[in-house]
N, C-alpha and C. Protein backbone atom coordinates (compact mmCIF):
# COMPACT_ATOMS: atom_id res chain seq x y z
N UNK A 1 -36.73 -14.07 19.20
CA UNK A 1 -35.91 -12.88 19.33
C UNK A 1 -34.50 -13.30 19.76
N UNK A 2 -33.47 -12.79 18.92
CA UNK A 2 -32.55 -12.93 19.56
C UNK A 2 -31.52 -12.12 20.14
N UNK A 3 -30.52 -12.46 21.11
CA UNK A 3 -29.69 -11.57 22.05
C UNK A 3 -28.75 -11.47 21.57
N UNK A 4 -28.10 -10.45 21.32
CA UNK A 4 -26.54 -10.05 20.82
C UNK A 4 -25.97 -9.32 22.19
N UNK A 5 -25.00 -10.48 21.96
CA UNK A 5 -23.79 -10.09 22.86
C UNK A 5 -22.88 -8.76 22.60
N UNK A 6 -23.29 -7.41 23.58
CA UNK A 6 -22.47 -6.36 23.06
C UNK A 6 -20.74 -6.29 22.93
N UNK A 7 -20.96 -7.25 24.41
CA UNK A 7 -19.16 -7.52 24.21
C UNK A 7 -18.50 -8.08 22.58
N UNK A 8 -19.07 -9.21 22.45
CA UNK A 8 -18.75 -10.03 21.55
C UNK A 8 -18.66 -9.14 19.89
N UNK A 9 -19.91 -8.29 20.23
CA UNK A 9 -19.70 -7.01 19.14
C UNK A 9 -18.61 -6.27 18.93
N UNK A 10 -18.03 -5.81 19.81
CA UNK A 10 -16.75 -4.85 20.36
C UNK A 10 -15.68 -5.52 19.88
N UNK A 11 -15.67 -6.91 20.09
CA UNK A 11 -14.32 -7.82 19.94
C UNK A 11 -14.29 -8.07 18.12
N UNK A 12 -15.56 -8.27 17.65
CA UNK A 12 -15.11 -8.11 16.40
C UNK A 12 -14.75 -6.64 15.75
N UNK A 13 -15.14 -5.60 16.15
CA UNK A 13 -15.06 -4.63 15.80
C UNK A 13 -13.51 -4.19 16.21
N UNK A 14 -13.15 -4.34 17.42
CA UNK A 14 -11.55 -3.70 17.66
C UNK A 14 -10.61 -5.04 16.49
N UNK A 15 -11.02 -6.42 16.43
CA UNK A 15 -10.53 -7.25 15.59
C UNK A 15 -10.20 -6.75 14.13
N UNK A 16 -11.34 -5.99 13.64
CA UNK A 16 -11.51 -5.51 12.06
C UNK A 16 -10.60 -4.03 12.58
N UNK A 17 -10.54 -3.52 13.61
CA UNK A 17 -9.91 -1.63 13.55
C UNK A 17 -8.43 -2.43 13.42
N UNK A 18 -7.97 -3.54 14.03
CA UNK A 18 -6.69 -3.88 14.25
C UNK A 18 -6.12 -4.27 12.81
N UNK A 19 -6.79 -4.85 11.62
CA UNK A 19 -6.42 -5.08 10.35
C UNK A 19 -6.22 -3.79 10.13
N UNK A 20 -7.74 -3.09 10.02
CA UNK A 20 -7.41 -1.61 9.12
C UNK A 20 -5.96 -0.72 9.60
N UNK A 21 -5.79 -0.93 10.59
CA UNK A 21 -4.44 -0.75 11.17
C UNK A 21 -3.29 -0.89 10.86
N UNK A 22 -3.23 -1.96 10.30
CA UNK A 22 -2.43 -3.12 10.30
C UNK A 22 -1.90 -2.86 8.55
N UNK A 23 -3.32 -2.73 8.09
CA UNK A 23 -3.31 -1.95 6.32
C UNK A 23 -2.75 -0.77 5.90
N UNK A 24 -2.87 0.19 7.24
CA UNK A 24 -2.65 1.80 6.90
C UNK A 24 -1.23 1.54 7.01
N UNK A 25 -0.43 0.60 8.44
CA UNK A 25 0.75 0.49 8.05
C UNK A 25 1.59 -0.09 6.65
N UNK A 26 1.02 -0.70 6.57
CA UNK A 26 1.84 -1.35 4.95
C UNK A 26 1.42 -0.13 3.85
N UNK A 27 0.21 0.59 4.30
CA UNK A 27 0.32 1.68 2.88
C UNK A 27 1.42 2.42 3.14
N UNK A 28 1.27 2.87 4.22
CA UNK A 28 2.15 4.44 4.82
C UNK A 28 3.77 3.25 4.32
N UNK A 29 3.75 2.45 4.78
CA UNK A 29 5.44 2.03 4.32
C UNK A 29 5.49 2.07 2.63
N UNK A 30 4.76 1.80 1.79
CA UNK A 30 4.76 1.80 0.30
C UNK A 30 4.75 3.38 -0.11
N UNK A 31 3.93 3.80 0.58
CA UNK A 31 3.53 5.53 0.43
C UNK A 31 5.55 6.24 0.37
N UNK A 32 6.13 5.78 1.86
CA UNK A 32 7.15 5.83 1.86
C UNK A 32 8.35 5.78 1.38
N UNK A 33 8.65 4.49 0.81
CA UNK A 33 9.22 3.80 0.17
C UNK A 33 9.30 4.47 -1.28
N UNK A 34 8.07 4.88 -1.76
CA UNK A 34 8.15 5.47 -3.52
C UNK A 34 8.92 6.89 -2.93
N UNK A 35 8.52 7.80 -2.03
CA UNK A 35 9.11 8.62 -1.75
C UNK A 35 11.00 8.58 -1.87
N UNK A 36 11.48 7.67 -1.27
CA UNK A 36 12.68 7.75 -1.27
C UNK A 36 13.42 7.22 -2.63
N UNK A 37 12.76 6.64 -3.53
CA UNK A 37 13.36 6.02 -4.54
C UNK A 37 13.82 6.70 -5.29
N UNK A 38 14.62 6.80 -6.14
CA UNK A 38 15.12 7.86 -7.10
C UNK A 38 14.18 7.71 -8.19
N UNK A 39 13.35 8.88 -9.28
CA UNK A 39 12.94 9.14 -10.18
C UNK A 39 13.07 8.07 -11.31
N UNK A 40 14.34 8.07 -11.92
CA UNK A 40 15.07 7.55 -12.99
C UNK A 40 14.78 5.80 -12.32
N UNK A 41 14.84 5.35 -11.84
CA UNK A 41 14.47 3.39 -10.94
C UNK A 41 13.40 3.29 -11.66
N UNK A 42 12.24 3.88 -11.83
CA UNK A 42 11.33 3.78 -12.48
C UNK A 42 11.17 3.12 -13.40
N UNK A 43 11.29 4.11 -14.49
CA UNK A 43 11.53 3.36 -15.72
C UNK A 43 12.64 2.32 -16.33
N UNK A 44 13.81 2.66 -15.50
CA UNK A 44 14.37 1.87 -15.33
C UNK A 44 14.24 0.21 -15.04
N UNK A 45 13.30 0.25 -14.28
CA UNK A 45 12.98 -1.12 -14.11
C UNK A 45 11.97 -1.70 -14.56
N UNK A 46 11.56 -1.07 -15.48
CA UNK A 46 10.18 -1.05 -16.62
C UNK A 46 9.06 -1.26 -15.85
N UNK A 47 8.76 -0.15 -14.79
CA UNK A 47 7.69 0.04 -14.33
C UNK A 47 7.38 1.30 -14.59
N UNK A 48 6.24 1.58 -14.24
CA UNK A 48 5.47 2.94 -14.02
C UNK A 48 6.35 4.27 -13.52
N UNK A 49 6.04 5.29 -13.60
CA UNK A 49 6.91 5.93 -13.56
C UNK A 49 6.42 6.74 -11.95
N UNK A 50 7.33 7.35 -11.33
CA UNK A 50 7.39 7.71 -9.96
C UNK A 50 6.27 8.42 -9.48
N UNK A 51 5.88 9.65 -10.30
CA UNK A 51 4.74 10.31 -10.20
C UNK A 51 3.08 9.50 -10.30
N UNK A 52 3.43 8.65 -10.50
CA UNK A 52 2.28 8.04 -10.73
C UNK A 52 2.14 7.10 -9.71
N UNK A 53 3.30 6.24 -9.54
CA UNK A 53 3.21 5.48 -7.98
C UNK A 53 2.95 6.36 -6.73
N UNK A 54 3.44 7.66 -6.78
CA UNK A 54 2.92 9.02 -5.86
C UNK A 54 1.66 8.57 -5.89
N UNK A 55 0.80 9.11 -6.90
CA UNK A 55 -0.75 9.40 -6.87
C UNK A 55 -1.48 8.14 -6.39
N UNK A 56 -1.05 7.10 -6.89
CA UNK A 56 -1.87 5.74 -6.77
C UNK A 56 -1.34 5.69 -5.10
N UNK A 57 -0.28 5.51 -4.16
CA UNK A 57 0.11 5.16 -3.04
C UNK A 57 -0.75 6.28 -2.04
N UNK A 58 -0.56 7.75 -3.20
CA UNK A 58 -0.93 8.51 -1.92
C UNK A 58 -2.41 8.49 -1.52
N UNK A 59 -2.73 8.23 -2.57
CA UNK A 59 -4.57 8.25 -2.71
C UNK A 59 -4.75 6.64 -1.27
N UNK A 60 -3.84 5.61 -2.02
CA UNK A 60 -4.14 4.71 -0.77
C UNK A 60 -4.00 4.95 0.42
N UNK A 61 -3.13 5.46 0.94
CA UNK A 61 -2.44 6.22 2.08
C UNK A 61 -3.59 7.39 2.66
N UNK A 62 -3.83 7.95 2.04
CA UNK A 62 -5.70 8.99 2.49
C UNK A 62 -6.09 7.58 3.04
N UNK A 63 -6.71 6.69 2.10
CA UNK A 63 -7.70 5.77 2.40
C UNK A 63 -7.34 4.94 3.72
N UNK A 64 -6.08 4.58 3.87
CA UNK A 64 -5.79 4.11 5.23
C UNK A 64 -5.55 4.46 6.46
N UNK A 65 -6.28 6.01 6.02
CA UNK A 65 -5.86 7.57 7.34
C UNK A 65 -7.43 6.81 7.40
N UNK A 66 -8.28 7.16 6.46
CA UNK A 66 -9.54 6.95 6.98
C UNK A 66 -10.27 5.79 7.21
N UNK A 67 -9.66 4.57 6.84
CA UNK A 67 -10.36 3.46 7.59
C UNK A 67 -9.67 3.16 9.03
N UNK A 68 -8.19 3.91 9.44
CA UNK A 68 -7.38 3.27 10.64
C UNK A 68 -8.44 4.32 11.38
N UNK A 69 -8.75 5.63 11.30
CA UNK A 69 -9.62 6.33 12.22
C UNK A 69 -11.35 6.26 12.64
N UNK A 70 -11.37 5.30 11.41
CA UNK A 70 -12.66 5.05 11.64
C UNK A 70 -13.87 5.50 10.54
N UNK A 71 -13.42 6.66 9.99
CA UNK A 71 -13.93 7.18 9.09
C UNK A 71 -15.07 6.32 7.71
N UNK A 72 -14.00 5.56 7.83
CA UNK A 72 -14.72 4.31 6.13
C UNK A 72 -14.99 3.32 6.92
N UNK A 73 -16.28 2.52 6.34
CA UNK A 73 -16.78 1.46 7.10
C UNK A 73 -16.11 0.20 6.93
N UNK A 74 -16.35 -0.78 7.49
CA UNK A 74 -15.29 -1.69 7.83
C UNK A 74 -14.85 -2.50 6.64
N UNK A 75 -15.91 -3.29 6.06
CA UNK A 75 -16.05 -3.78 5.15
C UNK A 75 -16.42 -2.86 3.21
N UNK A 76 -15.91 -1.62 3.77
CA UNK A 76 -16.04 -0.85 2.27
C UNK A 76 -14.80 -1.49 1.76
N UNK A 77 -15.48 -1.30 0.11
CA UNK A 77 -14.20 -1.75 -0.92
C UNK A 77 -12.69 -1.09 -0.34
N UNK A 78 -12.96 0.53 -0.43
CA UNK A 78 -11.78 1.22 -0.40
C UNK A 78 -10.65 1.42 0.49
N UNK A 79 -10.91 0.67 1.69
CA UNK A 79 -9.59 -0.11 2.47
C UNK A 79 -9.16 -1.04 1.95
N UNK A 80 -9.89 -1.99 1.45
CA UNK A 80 -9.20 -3.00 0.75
C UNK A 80 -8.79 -3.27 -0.45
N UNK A 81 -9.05 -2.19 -1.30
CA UNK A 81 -8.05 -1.83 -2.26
C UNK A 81 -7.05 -1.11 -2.85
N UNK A 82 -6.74 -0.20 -1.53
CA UNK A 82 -5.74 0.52 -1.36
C UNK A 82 -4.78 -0.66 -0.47
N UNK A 83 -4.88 -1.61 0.48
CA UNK A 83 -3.99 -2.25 0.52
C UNK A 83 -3.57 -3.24 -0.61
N UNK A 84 -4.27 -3.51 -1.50
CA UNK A 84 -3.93 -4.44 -2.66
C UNK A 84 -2.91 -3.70 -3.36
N UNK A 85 -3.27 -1.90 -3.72
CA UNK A 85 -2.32 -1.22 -4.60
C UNK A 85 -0.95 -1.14 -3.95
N UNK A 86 -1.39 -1.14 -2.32
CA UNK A 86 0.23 -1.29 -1.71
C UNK A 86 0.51 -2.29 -1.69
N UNK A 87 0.66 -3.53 -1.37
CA UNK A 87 0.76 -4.96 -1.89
C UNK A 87 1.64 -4.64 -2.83
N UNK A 88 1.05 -4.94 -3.93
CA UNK A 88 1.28 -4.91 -5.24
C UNK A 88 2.35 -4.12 -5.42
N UNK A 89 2.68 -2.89 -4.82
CA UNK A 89 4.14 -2.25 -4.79
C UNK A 89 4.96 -2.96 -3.99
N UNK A 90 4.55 -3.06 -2.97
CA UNK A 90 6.06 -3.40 -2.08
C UNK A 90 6.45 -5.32 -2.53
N UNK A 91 5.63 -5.55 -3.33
CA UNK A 91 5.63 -7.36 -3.39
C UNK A 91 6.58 -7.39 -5.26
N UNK A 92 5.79 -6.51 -5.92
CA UNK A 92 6.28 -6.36 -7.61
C UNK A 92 7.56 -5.40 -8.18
N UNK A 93 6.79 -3.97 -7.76
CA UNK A 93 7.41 -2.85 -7.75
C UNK A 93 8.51 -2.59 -7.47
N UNK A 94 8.63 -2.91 -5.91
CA UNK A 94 9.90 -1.99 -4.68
C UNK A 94 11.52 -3.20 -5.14
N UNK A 95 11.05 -4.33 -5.34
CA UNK A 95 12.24 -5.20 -5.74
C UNK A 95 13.18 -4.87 -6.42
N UNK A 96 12.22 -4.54 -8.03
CA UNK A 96 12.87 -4.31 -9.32
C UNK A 96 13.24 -3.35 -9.35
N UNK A 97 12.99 -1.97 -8.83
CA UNK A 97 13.45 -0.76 -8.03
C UNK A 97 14.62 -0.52 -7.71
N UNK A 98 14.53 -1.46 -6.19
CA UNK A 98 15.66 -1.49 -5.26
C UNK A 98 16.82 -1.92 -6.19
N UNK A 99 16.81 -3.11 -7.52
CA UNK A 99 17.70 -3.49 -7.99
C UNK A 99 18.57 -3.17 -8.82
N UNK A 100 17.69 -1.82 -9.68
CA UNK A 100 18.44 -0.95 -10.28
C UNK A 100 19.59 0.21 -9.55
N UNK A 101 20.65 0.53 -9.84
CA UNK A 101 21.75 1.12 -9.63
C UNK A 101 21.73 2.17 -10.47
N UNK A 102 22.42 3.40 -9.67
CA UNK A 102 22.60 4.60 -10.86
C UNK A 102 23.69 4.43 -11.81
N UNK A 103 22.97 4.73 -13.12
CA UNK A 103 24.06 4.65 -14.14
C UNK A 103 24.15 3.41 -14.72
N UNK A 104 23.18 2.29 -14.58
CA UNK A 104 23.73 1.10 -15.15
C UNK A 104 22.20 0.93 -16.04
N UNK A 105 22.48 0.22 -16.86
CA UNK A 105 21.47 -0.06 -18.37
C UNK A 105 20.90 -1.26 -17.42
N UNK A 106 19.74 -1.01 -17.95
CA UNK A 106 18.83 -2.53 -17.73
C UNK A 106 18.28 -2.74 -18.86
N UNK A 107 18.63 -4.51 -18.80
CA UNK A 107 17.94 -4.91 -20.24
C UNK A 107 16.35 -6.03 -19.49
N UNK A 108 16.39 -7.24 -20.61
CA UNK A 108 15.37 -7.19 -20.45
C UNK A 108 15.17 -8.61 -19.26
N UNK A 109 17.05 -8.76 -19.42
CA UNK A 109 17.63 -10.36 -18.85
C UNK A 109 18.54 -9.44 -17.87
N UNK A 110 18.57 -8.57 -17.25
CA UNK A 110 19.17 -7.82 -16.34
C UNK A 110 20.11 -6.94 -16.57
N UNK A 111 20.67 -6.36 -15.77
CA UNK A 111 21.63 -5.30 -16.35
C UNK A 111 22.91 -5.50 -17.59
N UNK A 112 23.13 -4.57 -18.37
CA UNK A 112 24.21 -4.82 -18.74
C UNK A 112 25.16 -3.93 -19.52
């Protein structure tokens, strides 16, 4: 038979709440971030278009309300792939974004 340490339980458990934490922040900043961007950056920067980074961020952004509160279990897929979809924005997305300017053509070798 063996003894499990309840402490030692606790410490991994506040360890794993402190990632999911840690995740909801980087969604909520991507969640954010599409918010303020102008519409037109979008396609502009031959990505996806705004409404759609909405749905995909916000849906992650739910998911990181409910794994930072406890709600989703620790190790479910759906914390950890709502931080990948935010990832994936603020690492691909938010750059090519940020780099477009109103009013200027983007080609395919940069503005011109």
């Amino acid at each position: 038979m063996t003894i499990v340490n309840p402490t030692a339980l606790s410490v991994i458990n506040l360890f794993f709440w402190v990632l999911l934490l840690g995740a909801f922040v980087v969604e909520a900043w991507a969640f954010v971030d599409v918010i303020i961007r102008p519409s037109t950056a979008f396609p502009a920067a031959g990505k996806q278009t705004k409404p759609l980074w909405l749905v995909i961020l916000g849906v992650a952004f739910v998911i990181g309300i409910g794994g930072a509160v406890g709600y989703l279990a620790l190790l479910s897929i759906f914390p950890i792939a709502a931080f990948v979809v935010a990832a994936i924005y603020l690492v691909d997305v938010r750059p090519k974004v940020r780099s477009t300017r109103p009013g200027t053509r983007q080609g395919p070798y940069g503005p011109w």
